[in-house]
C-alpha atoms as a PDB file:
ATOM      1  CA  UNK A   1       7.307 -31.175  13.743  1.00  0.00           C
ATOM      2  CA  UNK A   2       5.232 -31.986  17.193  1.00  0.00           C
ATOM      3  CA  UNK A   3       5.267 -35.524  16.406  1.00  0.00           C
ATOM      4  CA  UNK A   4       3.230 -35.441  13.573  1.00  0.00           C
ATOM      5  CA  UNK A   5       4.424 -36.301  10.149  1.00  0.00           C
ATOM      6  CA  UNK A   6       4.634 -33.563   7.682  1.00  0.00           C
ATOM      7  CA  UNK A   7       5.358 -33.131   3.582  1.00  0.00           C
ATOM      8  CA  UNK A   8       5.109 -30.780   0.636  1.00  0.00           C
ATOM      9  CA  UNK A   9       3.399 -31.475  -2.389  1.00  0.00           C
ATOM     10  CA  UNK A  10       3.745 -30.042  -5.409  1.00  0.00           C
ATOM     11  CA  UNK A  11       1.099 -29.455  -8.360  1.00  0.00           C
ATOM     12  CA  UNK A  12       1.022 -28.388 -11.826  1.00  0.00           C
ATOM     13  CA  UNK A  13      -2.151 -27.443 -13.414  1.00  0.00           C
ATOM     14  CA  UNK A  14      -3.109 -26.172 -17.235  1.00  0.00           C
ATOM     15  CA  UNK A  15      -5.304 -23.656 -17.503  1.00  0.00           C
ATOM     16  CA  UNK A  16      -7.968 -22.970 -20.791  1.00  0.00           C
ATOM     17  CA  UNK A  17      -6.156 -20.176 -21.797  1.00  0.00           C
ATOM     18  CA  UNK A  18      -2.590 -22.017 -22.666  1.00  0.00           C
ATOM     19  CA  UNK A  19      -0.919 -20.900 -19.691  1.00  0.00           C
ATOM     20  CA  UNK A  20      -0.004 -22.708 -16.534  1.00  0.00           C
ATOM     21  CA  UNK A  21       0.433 -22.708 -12.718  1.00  0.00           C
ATOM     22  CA  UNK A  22       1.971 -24.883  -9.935  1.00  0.00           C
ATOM     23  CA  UNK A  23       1.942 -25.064  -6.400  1.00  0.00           C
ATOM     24  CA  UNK A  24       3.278 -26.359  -3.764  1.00  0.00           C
ATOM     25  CA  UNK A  25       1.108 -27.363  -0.298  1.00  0.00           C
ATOM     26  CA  UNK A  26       1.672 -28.653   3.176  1.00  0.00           C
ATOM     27  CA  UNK A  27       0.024 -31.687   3.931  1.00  0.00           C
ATOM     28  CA  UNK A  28       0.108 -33.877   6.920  1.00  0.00           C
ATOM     29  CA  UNK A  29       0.546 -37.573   6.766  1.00  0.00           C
ATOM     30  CA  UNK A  30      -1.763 -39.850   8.444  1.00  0.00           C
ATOM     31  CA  UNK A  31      -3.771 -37.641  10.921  1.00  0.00           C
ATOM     32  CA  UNK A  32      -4.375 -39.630  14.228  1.00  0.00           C
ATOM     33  CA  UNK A  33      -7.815 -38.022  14.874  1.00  0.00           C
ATOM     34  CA  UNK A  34      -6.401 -34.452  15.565  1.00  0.00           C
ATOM     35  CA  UNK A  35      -7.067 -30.985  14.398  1.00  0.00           C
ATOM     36  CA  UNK A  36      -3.325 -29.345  14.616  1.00  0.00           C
ATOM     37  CA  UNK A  37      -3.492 -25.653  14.048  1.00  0.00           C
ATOM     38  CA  UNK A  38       0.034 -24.489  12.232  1.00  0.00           C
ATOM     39  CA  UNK A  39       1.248 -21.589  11.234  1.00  0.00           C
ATOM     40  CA  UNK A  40       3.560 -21.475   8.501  1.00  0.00           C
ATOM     41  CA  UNK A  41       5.649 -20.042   5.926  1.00  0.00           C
ATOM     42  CA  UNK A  42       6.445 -21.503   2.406  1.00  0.00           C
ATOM     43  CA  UNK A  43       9.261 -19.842   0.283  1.00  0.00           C
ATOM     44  CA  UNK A  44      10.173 -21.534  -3.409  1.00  0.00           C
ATOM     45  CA  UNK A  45      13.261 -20.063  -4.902  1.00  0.00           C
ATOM     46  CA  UNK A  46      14.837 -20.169  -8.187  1.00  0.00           C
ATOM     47  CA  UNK A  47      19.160 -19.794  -6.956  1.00  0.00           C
ATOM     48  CA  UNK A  48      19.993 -19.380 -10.503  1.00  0.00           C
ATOM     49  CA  UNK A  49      17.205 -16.713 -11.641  1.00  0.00           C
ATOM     50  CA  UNK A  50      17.322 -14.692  -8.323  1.00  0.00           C
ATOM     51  CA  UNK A  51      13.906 -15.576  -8.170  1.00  0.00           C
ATOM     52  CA  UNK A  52      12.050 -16.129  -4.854  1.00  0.00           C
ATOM     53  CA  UNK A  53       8.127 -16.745  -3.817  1.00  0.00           C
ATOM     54  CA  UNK A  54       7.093 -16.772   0.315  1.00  0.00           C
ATOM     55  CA  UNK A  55       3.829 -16.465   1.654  1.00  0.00           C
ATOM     56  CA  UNK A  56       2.725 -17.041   5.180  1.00  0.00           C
ATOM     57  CA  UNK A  57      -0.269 -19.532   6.151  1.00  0.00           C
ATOM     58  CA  UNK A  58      -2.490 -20.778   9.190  1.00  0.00           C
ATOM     59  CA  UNK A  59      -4.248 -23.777   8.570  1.00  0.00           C
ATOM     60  CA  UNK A  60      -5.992 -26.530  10.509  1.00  0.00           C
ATOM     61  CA  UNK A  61      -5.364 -29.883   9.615  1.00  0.00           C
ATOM     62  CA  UNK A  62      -7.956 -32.603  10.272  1.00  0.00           C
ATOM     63  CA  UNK A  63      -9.332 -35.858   9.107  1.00  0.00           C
ATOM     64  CA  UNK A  64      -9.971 -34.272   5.747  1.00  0.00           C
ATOM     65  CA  UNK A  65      -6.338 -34.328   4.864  1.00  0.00           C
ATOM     66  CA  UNK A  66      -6.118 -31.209   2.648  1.00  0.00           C
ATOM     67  CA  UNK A  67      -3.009 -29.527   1.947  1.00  0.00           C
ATOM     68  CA  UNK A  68      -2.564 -25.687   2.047  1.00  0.00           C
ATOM     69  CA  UNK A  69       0.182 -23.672   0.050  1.00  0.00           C
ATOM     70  CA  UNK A  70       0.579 -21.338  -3.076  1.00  0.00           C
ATOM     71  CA  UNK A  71       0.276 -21.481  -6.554  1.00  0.00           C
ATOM     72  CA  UNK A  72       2.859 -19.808  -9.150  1.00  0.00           C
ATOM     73  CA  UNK A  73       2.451 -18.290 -12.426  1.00  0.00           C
ATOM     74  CA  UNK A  74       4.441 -20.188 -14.749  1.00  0.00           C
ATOM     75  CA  UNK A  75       5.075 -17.031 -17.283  1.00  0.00           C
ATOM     76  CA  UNK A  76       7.489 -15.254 -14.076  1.00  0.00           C
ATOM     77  CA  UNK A  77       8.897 -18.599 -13.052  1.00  0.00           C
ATOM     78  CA  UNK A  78       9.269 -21.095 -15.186  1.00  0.00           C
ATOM     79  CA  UNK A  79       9.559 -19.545 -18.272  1.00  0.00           C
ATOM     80  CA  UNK A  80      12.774 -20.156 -19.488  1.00  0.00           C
ATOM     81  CA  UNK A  81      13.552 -22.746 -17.129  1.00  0.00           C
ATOM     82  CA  UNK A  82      16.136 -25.410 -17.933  1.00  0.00           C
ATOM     83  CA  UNK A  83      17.789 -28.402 -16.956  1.00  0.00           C
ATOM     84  CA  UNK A  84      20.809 -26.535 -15.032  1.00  0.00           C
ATOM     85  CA  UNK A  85      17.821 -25.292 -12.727  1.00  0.00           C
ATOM     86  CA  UNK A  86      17.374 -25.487  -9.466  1.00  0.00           C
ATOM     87  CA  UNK A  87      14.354 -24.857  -6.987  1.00  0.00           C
ATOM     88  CA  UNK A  88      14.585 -25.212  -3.537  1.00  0.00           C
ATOM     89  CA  UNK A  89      11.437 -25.382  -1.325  1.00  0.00           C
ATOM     90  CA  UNK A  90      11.829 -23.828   2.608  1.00  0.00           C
ATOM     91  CA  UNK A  91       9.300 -25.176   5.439  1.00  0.00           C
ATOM     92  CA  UNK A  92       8.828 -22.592   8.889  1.00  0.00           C
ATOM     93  CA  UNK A  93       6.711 -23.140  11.298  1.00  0.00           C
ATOM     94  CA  UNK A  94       5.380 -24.110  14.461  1.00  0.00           C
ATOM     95  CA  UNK A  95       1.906 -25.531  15.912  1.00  0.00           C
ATOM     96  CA  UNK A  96       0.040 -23.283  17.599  1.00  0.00           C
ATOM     97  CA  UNK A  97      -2.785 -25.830  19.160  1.00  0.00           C
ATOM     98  CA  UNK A  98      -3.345 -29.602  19.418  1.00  0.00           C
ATOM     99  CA  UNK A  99      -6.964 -30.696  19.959  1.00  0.00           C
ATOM    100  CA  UNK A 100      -9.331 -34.087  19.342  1.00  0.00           C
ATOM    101  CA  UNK A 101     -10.971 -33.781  15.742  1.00  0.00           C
ATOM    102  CA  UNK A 102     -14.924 -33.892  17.054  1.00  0.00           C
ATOM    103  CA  UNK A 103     -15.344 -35.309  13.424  1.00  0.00           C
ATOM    104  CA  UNK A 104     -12.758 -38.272  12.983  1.00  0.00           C
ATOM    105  CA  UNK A 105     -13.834 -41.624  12.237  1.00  0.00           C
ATOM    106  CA  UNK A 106     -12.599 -43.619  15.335  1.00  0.00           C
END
Protein backbone atom coordinates (compact mmCIF):
# COMPACT_ATOMS: atom_id res chain seq x y z
CA UNK A 1 0.00 0.00 0.00
CA UNK A 2 1.66 3.55 -1.24
CA UNK A 3 4.83 1.89 -1.81
CA UNK A 4 5.60 1.11 1.51
CA UNK A 5 5.83 -2.38 2.79
CA UNK A 6 3.25 -3.49 5.18
CA UNK A 7 2.50 -6.80 7.64
CA UNK A 8 0.46 -8.09 10.54
CA UNK A 9 1.79 -9.45 13.53
CA UNK A 10 0.32 -11.44 15.81
CA UNK A 11 0.89 -11.79 19.75
CA UNK A 12 -0.07 -13.95 22.50
CA UNK A 13 0.42 -12.87 25.98
CA UNK A 14 -0.35 -14.69 29.62
CA UNK A 15 -1.69 -12.78 32.03
CA UNK A 16 -1.20 -13.34 36.25
CA UNK A 17 -4.51 -14.35 36.59
CA UNK A 18 -4.38 -17.73 34.26
CA UNK A 19 -6.08 -16.25 31.47
CA UNK A 20 -4.81 -15.05 28.15
CA UNK A 21 -4.96 -12.54 25.25
CA UNK A 22 -3.62 -12.10 21.66
CA UNK A 23 -3.42 -9.56 19.20
CA UNK A 24 -2.79 -8.85 16.12
CA UNK A 25 -0.92 -5.29 14.88
CA UNK A 26 0.04 -3.49 11.73
CA UNK A 27 3.49 -2.83 11.37
CA UNK A 28 5.46 -1.36 8.60
CA UNK A 29 8.61 -2.85 7.28
CA UNK A 30 11.67 -0.89 6.97
CA UNK A 31 10.56 2.82 7.28
CA UNK A 32 12.65 5.01 4.81
CA UNK A 33 12.68 8.07 7.13
CA UNK A 34 8.85 8.78 6.82
CA UNK A 35 6.00 9.38 9.12
CA UNK A 36 2.91 7.72 7.00
CA UNK A 37 -0.36 8.52 8.63
CA UNK A 38 -2.94 5.37 7.90
CA UNK A 39 -6.09 4.77 8.67
CA UNK A 40 -7.21 1.39 9.04
CA UNK A 41 -9.42 -1.35 9.86
CA UNK A 42 -8.48 -4.84 11.29
CA UNK A 43 -11.21 -7.63 11.39
CA UNK A 44 -10.10 -11.39 12.79
CA UNK A 45 -12.77 -13.93 12.22
CA UNK A 46 -13.38 -17.33 13.39
CA UNK A 47 -15.56 -18.98 9.80
CA UNK A 48 -16.33 -21.95 11.81
CA UNK A 49 -17.55 -20.27 15.25
CA UNK A 50 -19.40 -17.32 13.52
CA UNK A 51 -17.13 -15.37 15.41
CA UNK A 52 -15.81 -11.98 14.20
CA UNK A 53 -13.56 -8.99 15.90
CA UNK A 54 -13.05 -5.35 13.74
CA UNK A 55 -11.91 -2.27 15.08
CA UNK A 56 -10.89 0.81 13.23
CA UNK A 57 -7.34 2.61 13.78
CA UNK A 58 -5.24 5.82 12.79
CA UNK A 59 -1.78 5.55 13.46
CA UNK A 60 1.47 7.21 12.44
CA UNK A 61 4.22 5.17 11.61
CA UNK A 62 7.80 6.43 12.04
CA UNK A 63 11.32 5.45 12.75
CA UNK A 64 10.13 3.87 15.96
CA UNK A 65 8.61 0.97 14.14
CA UNK A 66 5.68 0.15 16.46
CA UNK A 67 2.82 -1.77 15.40
CA UNK A 68 -0.84 -0.82 16.22
CA UNK A 69 -3.86 -3.36 16.38
CA UNK A 70 -6.16 -5.18 18.97
CA UNK A 71 -5.94 -7.58 21.51
CA UNK A 72 -8.58 -10.56 22.09
CA UNK A 73 -9.81 -12.24 25.07
CA UNK A 74 -8.97 -15.73 24.76
CA UNK A 75 -12.12 -17.02 27.04
CA UNK A 76 -14.73 -15.63 23.79
CA UNK A 77 -12.30 -16.76 21.13
CA UNK A 78 -10.23 -19.29 21.58
CA UNK A 79 -11.78 -21.25 23.98
CA UNK A 80 -12.62 -24.30 22.49
CA UNK A 81 -10.59 -23.83 19.57
CA UNK A 82 -9.30 -26.81 17.59
CA UNK A 83 -7.29 -28.01 14.91
CA UNK A 84 -10.25 -27.90 12.17
CA UNK A 85 -10.08 -24.01 12.95
CA UNK A 86 -9.68 -21.42 10.96
CA UNK A 87 -8.93 -17.56 11.45
CA UNK A 88 -8.67 -15.29 8.83
CA UNK A 89 -7.15 -11.80 9.35
CA UNK A 90 -8.68 -8.70 6.88
CA UNK A 91 -6.35 -5.49 6.20
CA UNK A 92 -8.45 -1.91 4.95
CA UNK A 93 -7.03 0.99 4.53
CA UNK A 94 -5.55 3.82 2.95
CA UNK A 95 -2.76 6.59 3.82
CA UNK A 96 -3.98 9.65 4.59
CA UNK A 97 -0.45 11.76 4.61
CA UNK A 98 3.20 11.16 3.65
CA UNK A 99 5.74 13.45 5.34
CA UNK A 100 9.82 13.44 6.29
CA UNK A 101 10.21 11.92 9.93
CA UNK A 102 12.01 15.27 11.62
CA UNK A 103 13.44 12.46 13.94
CA UNK A 104 15.00 9.66 11.62
CA UNK A 105 18.49 8.77 11.82
CA UNK A 106 19.79 9.68 8.27
Amino acid sequence: MGGFNWYVGSRLDLKNDGGSQFGFFLFMNKNPGKAVKVHYTLEVAFPLRSLMHSEQFTKVFDHEGTGRGAYLTSDKYLKGINAADSVIITFKGYIASVKDDPQAKK
